[in-house]
C-alpha atoms as a PDB file:
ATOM      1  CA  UNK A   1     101.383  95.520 142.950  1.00  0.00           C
ATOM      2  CA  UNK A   2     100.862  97.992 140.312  1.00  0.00           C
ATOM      3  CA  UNK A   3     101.327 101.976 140.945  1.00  0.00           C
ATOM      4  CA  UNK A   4      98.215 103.594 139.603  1.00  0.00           C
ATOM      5  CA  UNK A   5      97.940 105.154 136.737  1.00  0.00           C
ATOM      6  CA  UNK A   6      98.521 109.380 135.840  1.00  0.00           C
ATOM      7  CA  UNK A   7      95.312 111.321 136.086  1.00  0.00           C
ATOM      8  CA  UNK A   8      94.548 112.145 132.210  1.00  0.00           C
ATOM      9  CA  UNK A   9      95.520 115.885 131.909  1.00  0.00           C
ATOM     10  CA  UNK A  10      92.677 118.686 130.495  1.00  0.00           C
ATOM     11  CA  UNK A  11      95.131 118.746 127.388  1.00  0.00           C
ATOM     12  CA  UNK A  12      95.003 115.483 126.551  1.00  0.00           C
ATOM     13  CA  UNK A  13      91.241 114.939 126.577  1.00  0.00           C
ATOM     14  CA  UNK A  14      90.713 118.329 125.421  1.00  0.00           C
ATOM     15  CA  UNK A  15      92.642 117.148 122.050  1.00  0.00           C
ATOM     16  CA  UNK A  16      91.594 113.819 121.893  1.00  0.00           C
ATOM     17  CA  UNK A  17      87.593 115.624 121.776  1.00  0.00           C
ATOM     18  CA  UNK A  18      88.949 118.142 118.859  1.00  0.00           C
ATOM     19  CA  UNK A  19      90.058 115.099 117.154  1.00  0.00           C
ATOM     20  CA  UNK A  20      87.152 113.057 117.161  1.00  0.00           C
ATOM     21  CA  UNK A  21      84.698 115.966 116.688  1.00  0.00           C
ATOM     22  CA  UNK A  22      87.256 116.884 113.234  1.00  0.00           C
ATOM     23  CA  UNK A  23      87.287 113.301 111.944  1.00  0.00           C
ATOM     24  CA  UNK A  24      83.416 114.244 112.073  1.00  0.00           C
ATOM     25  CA  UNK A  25      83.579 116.816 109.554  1.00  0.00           C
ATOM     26  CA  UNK A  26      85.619 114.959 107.385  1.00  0.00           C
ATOM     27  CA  UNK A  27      83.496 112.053 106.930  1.00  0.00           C
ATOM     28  CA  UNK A  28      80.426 114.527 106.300  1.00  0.00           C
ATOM     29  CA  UNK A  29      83.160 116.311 103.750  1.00  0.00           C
ATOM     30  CA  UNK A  30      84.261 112.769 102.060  1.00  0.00           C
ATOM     31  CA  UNK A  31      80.326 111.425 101.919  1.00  0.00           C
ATOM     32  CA  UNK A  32      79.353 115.033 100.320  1.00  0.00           C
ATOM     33  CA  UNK A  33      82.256 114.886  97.783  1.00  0.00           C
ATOM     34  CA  UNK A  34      80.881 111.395  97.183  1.00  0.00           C
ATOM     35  CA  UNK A  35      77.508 112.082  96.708  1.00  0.00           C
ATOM     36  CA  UNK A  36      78.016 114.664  94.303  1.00  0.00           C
ATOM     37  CA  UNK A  37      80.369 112.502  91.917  1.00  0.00           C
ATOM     38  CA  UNK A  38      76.994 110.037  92.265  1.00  0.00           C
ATOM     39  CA  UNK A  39      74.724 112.567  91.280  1.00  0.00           C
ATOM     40  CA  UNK A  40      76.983 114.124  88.544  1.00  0.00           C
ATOM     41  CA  UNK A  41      78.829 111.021  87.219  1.00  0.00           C
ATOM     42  CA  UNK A  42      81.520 113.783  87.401  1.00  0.00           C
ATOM     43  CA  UNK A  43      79.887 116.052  84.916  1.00  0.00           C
ATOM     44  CA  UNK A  44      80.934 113.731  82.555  1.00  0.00           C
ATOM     45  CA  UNK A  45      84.254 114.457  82.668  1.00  0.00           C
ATOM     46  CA  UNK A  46      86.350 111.642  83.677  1.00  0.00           C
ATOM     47  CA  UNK A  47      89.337 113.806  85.738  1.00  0.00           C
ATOM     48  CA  UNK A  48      86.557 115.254  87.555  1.00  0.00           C
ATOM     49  CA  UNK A  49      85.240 112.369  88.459  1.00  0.00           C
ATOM     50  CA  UNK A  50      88.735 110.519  89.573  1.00  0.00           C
ATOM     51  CA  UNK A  51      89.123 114.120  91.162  1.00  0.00           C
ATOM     52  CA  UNK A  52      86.241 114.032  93.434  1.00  0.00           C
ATOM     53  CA  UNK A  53      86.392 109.832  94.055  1.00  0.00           C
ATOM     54  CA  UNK A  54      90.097 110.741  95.305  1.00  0.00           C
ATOM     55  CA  UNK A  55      88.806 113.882  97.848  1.00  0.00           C
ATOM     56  CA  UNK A  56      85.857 111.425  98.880  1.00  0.00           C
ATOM     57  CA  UNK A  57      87.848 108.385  99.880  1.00  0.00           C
ATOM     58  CA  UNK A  58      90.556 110.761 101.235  1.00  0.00           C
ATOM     59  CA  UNK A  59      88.102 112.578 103.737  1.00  0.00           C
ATOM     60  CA  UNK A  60      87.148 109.046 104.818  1.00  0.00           C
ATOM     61  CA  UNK A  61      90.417 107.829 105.610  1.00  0.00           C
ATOM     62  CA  UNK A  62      91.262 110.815 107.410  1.00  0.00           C
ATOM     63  CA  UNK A  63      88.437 110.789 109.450  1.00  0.00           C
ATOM     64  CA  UNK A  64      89.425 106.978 110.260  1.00  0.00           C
ATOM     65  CA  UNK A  65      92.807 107.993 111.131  1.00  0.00           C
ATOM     66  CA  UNK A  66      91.583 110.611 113.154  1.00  0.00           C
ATOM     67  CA  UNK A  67      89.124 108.767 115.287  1.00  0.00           C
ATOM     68  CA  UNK A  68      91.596 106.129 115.961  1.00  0.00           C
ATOM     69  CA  UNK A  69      93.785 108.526 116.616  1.00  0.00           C
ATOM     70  CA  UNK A  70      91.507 110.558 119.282  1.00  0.00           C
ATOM     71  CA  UNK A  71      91.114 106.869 121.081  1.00  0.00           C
ATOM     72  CA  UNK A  72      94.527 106.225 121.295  1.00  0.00           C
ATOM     73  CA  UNK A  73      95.118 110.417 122.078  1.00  0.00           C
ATOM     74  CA  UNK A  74      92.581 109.331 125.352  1.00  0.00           C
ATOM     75  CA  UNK A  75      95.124 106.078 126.074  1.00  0.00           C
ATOM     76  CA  UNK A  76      98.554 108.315 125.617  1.00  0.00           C
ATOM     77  CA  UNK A  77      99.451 107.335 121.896  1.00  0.00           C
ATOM     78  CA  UNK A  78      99.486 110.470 120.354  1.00  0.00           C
ATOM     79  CA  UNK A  79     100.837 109.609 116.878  1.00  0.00           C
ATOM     80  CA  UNK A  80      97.080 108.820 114.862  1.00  0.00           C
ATOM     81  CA  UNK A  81      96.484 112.253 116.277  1.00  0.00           C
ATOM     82  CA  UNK A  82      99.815 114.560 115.142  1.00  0.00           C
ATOM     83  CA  UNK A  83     100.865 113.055 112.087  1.00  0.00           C
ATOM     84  CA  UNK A  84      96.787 113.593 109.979  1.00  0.00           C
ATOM     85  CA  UNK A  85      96.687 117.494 111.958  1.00  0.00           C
ATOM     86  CA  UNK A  86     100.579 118.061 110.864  1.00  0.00           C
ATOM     87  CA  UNK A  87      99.933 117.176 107.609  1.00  0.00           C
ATOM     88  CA  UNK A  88      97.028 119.496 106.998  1.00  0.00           C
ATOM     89  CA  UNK A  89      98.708 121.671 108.879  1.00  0.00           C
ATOM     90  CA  UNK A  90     101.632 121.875 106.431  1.00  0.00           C
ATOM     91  CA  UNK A  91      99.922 121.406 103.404  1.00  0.00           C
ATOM     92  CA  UNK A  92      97.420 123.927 104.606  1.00  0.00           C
ATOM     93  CA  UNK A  93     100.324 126.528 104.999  1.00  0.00           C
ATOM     94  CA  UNK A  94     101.348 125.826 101.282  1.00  0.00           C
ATOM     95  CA  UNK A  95      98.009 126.805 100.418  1.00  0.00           C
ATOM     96  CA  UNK A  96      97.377 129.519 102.441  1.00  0.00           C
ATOM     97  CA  UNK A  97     100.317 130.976 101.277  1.00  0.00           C
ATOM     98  CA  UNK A  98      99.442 131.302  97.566  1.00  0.00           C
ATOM     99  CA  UNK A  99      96.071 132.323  98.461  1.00  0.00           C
ATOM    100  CA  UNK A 100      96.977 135.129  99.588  1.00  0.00           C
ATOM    101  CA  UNK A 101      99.348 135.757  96.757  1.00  0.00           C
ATOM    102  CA  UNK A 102      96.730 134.679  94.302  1.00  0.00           C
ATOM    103  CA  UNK A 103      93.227 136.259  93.848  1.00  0.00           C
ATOM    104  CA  UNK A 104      91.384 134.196  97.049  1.00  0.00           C
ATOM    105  CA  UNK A 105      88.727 136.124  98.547  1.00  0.00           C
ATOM    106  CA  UNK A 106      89.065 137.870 102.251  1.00  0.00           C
ATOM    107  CA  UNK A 107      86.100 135.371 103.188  1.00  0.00           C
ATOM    108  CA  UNK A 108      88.187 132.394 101.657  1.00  0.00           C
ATOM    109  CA  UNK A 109      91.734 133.229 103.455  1.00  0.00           C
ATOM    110  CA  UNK A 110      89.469 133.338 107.018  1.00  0.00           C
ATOM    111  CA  UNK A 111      88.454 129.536 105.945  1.00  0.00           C
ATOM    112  CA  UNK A 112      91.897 128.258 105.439  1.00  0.00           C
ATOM    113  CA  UNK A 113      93.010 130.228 108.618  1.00  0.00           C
ATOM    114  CA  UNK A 114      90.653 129.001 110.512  1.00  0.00           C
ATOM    115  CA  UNK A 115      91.084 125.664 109.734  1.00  0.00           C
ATOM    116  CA  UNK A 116      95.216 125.938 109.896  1.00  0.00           C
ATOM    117  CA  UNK A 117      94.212 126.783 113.356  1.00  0.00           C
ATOM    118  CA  UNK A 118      91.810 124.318 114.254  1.00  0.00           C
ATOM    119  CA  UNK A 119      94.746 121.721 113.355  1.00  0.00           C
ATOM    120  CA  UNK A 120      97.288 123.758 115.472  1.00  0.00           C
ATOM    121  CA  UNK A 121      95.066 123.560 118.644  1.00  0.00           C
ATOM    122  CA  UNK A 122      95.328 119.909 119.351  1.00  0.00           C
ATOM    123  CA  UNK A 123      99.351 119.826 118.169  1.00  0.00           C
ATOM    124  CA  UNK A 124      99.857 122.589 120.698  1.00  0.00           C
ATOM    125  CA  UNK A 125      98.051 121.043 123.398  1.00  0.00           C
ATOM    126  CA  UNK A 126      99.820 117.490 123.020  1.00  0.00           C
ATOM    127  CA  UNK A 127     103.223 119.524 123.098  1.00  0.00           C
ATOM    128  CA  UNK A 128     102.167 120.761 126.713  1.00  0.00           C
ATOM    129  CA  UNK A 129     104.510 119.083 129.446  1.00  0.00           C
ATOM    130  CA  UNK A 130     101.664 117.310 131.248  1.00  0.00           C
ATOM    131  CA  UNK A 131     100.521 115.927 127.865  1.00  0.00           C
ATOM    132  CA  UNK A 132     104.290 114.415 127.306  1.00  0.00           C
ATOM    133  CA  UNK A 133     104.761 113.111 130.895  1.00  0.00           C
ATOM    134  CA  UNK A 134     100.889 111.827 130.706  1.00  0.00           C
ATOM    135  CA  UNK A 135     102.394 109.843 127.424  1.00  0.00           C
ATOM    136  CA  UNK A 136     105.622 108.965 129.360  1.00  0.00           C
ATOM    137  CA  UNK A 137     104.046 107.346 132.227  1.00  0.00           C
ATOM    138  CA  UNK A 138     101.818 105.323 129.899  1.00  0.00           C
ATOM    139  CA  UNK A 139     104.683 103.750 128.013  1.00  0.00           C
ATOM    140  CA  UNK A 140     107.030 102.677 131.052  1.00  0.00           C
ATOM    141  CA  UNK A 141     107.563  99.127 131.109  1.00  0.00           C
ATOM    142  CA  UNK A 142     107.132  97.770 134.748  1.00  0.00           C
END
């Protein structure tokens, strides 16, 4: 007989939701950077148009990785889910950082803060101990 399964904490669904509602925006942002290399041709510059063919493809992988990663976030995998959110979270830093060195607007810093906290939300919540022992109890071998 099989012991039943841990009740999925608040944290854990909470951050597999912010996951799957950010993979959202970044398949609208990786279609829109798409459809304006289509309806540019890159301004007919050819960097600009590798440029915005990279950021395009890019926003659609991450949203991949980050709607797998909210389903296996909801089954107690949380890997799909840290590693895309760490990353912007650490490259976001690095930019944040010389934007507010450089000449970035006030209304541009609030952007990149907000989103280096929209990233932090879910890490923090999957570091809470009833996320880890929700993880735990989902990768004991009977």
């Amino acid at each position: 007989m099989t012991s039943p399964s841990a009740p999925r904490p608040a944290a854990v669904a909470v951050a597999a939701t912010l996951s799957a509602v950010y993979s959202l925006g970044l398949l609208w942002f990786g279609f829109a950077a798409l459809a304006v290399l289509f309806r540019t041709h890159g301004w007919g510059d050819r960097n600009a148009a590798k440029g915005m063919a990279y950021v395009g493809v890019l926003g659609l992988i991450g949203a991949a990785l980050l709607i797998g990663g909210a389903v296996r976030t909801w089954r107690g995998s949380f890997a799909w889910t840290l590693v895309p959110l760490l990353a912007v979270l650490l490259l976001g830093s690095i930019g944040e950082v010389v934007d507010l060195v450089g000449t970035a607007t006030t209304q541009s810093n609030l952007i990149g803060a907000a989103i280096l906290v929209a990233a932090a939300v879910p890490i923090g919540l999957l570091g809470t101990r009833s996320a880890r022992k929700f993880a735990a109890s989902r990768h004991r071998r009977p």
